[in-house]
Structure formats: structure tokens, C-alpha cells
Protein backbone atom coordinates (compact mmCIF):
# COMPACT_ATOMS: atom_id res chain seq x y z
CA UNK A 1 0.00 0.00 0.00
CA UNK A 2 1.44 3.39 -1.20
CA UNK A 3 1.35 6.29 1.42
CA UNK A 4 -1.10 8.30 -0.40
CA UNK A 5 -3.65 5.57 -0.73
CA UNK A 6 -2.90 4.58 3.43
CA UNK A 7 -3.54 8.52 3.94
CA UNK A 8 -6.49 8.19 1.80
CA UNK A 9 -7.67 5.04 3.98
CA UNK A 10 -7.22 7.22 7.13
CA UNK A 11 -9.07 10.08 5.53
CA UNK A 12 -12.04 7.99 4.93
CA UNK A 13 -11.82 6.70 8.09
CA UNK A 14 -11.99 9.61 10.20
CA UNK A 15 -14.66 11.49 7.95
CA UNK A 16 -16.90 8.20 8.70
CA UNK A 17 -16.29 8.26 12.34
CA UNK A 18 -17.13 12.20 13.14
CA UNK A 19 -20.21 11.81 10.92
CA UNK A 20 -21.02 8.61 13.04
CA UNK A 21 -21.27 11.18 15.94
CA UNK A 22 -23.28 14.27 15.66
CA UNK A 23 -24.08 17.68 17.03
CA UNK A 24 -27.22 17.91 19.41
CA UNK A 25 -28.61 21.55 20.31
CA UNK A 26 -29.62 20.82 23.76
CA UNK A 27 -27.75 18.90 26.47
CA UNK A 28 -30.32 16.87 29.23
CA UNK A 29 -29.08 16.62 32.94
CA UNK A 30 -30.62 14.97 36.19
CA UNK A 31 -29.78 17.22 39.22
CA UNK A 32 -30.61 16.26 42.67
CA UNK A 33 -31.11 18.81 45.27
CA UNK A 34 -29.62 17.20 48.04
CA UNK A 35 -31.46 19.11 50.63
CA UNK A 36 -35.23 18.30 49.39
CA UNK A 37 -34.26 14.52 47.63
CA UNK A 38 -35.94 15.98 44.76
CA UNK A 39 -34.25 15.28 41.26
CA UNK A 40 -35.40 16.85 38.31
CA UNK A 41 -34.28 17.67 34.52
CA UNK A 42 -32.06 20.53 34.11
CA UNK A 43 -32.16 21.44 30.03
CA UNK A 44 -29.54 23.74 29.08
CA UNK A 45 -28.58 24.78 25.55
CA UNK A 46 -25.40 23.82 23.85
CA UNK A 47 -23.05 27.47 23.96
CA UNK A 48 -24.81 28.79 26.78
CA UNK A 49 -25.01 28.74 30.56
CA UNK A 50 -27.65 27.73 33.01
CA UNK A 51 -27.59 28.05 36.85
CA UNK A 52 -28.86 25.96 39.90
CA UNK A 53 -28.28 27.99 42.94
CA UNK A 54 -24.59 29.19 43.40
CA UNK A 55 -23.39 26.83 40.36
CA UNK A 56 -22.93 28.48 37.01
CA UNK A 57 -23.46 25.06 34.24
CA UNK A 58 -21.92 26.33 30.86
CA UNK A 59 -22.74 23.44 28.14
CA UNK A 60 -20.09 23.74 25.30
CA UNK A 61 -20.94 20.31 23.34
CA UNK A 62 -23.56 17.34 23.40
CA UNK A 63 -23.29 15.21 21.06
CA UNK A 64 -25.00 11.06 21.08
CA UNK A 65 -24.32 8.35 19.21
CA UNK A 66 -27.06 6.84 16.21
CA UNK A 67 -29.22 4.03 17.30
CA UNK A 68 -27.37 1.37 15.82
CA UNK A 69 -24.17 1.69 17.85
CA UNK A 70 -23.66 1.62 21.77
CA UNK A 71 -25.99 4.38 23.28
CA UNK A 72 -23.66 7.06 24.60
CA UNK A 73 -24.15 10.67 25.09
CA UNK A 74 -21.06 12.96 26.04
CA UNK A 75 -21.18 16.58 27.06
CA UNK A 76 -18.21 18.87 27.68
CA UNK A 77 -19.29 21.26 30.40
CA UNK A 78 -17.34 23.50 32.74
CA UNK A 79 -19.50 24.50 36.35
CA UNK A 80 -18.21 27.08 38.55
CA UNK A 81 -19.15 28.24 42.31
CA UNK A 82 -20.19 32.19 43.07
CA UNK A 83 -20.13 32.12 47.22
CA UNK A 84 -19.44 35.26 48.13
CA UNK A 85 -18.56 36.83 44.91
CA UNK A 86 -15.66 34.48 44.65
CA UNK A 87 -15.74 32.17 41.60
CA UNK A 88 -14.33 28.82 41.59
CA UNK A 89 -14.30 26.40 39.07
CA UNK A 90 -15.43 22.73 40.28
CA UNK A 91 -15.80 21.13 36.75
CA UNK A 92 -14.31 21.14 33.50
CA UNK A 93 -14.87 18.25 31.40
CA UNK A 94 -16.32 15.26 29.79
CA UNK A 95 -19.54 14.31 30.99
CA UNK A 96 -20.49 10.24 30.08
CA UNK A 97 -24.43 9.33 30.56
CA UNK A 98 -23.41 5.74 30.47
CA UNK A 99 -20.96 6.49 33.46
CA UNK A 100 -22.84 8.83 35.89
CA UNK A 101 -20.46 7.89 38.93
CA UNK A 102 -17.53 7.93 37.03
CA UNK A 103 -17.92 12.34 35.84
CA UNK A 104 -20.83 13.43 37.43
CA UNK A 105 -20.69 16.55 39.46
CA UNK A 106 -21.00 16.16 43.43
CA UNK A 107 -21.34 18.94 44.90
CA UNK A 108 -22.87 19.54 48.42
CA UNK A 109 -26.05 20.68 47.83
CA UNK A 110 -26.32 19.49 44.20
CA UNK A 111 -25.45 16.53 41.92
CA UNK A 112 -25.54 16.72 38.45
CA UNK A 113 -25.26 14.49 35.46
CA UNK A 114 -25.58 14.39 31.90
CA UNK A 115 -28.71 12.18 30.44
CA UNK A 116 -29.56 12.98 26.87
CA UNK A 117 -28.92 15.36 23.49
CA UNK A 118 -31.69 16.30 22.16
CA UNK A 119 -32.98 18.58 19.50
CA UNK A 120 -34.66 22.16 19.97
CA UNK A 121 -37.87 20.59 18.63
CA UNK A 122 -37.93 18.66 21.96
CA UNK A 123 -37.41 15.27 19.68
CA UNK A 124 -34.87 13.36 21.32
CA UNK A 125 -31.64 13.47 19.37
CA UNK A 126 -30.66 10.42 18.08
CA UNK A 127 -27.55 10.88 15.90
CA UNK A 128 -28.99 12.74 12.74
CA UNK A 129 -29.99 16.27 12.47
């Protein structure tokens, strides 16, 4: 195999495997307020910021695999603390919904971790925009 056709073969390769993952518009969370045991879905657009009490989330990426490999949804986030008009940064990261205990966010007050993609329709994002 000649180098340009093995460059060619990697080429190939990569374009198939970022098209195999794609860009959601909204990343899906379960928080649990750990002083109430209530849980509920936190929604937060991709590029933008959210917050839940002190904790500032900022979603930069969600993307989710298509339906005919492994489910997995990843979402790079970065959370930061404002006590006291100090800001400190507590996350900044890969978030894995098939791995909850392994990246989530413990905080506290507050856990946090990442569920779904979904689109801005509210369809549930399943690899294809």
C-alpha cells in the first residue's frame, strides 16, 4: 500500500467516524437537590449557561451516538461556584451518561449528570440532524 492511498484510507476513516457522531442543540441533565431529595431535569442549551443555585453550568458540546451503535451521550461542560462573589471552578470536562459515577458533578447541595442530546424541537436526538 502506497502512502497516499494509506492517507487516503485514514481520511475515509476519520470522515466516517465524526459523521457517526453528531451535534445535538440541547444537552439533558438529572440534578438532585440534596437538601429536598428531589431530582429533576435541568435542560440547558449547547453554547450557553444555566444556573442551579450558586453553580454556574456552561454546556459547550452534546453530542449522542445513532441508534445502531452503543448508546452514549457525552457533554463537555465546565460548572463554577459564586459564594461570596468568589468564583471557583469545580468542573471542566467530559460528561459520560453511560458512566454517571464515574464524571458526574457532586457537589454539596447538588449533583448533576448528563442524560440525553436532544434537539430544539424537543425530539430526542438520536444521531442525525
Amino acid at each position: 500500500m502506497t502512502r497516499n492511498s494509506l492517507f487516503l484510507l485514514l481520511s475515509v476513516f476519520f470522515a466516517v467516524s465524526l459523521s457517526a457522531t453528531a451535534h445535538a442543540q440541547i444537552a439533558v441533565f438529572k440534578a438532585l437537590d440534596k437538601v429536598t431529595g428531589k431530582t429533576f431535569l435541568l435542560e440547558i442549551p449547547v453554547k450557553s449557561s444555566a444556573t442551579l443555585g450558586p453553580l454556574t453550568i456552561d454546556v459547550q458540546s452534546c453530542f449522542s451516538t445513532p441508534p445502531e451503535e452503543p448508546p452514549e451521550t457525552k457533554v463537555f461542560l465546565e460548572v463554577d461556584e459564586n459564594i461570596n462573589n468568589e468564583t471557583r471552578q469545580l468542573f471542566s470536562g467530559w460528561m459520560f451518561a453511560s458512566s454517571p459515577g464515574l464524571n458526574g458533578l457532586e457537589h454539596p447541595v447538588y449533583d448533576l449528570w448528563s442524560i440525553s442530546c436532544k434537539m430544539e424541537s424537543g425530539e430526542l436526538f438520536t444521531g442525525n440532524e
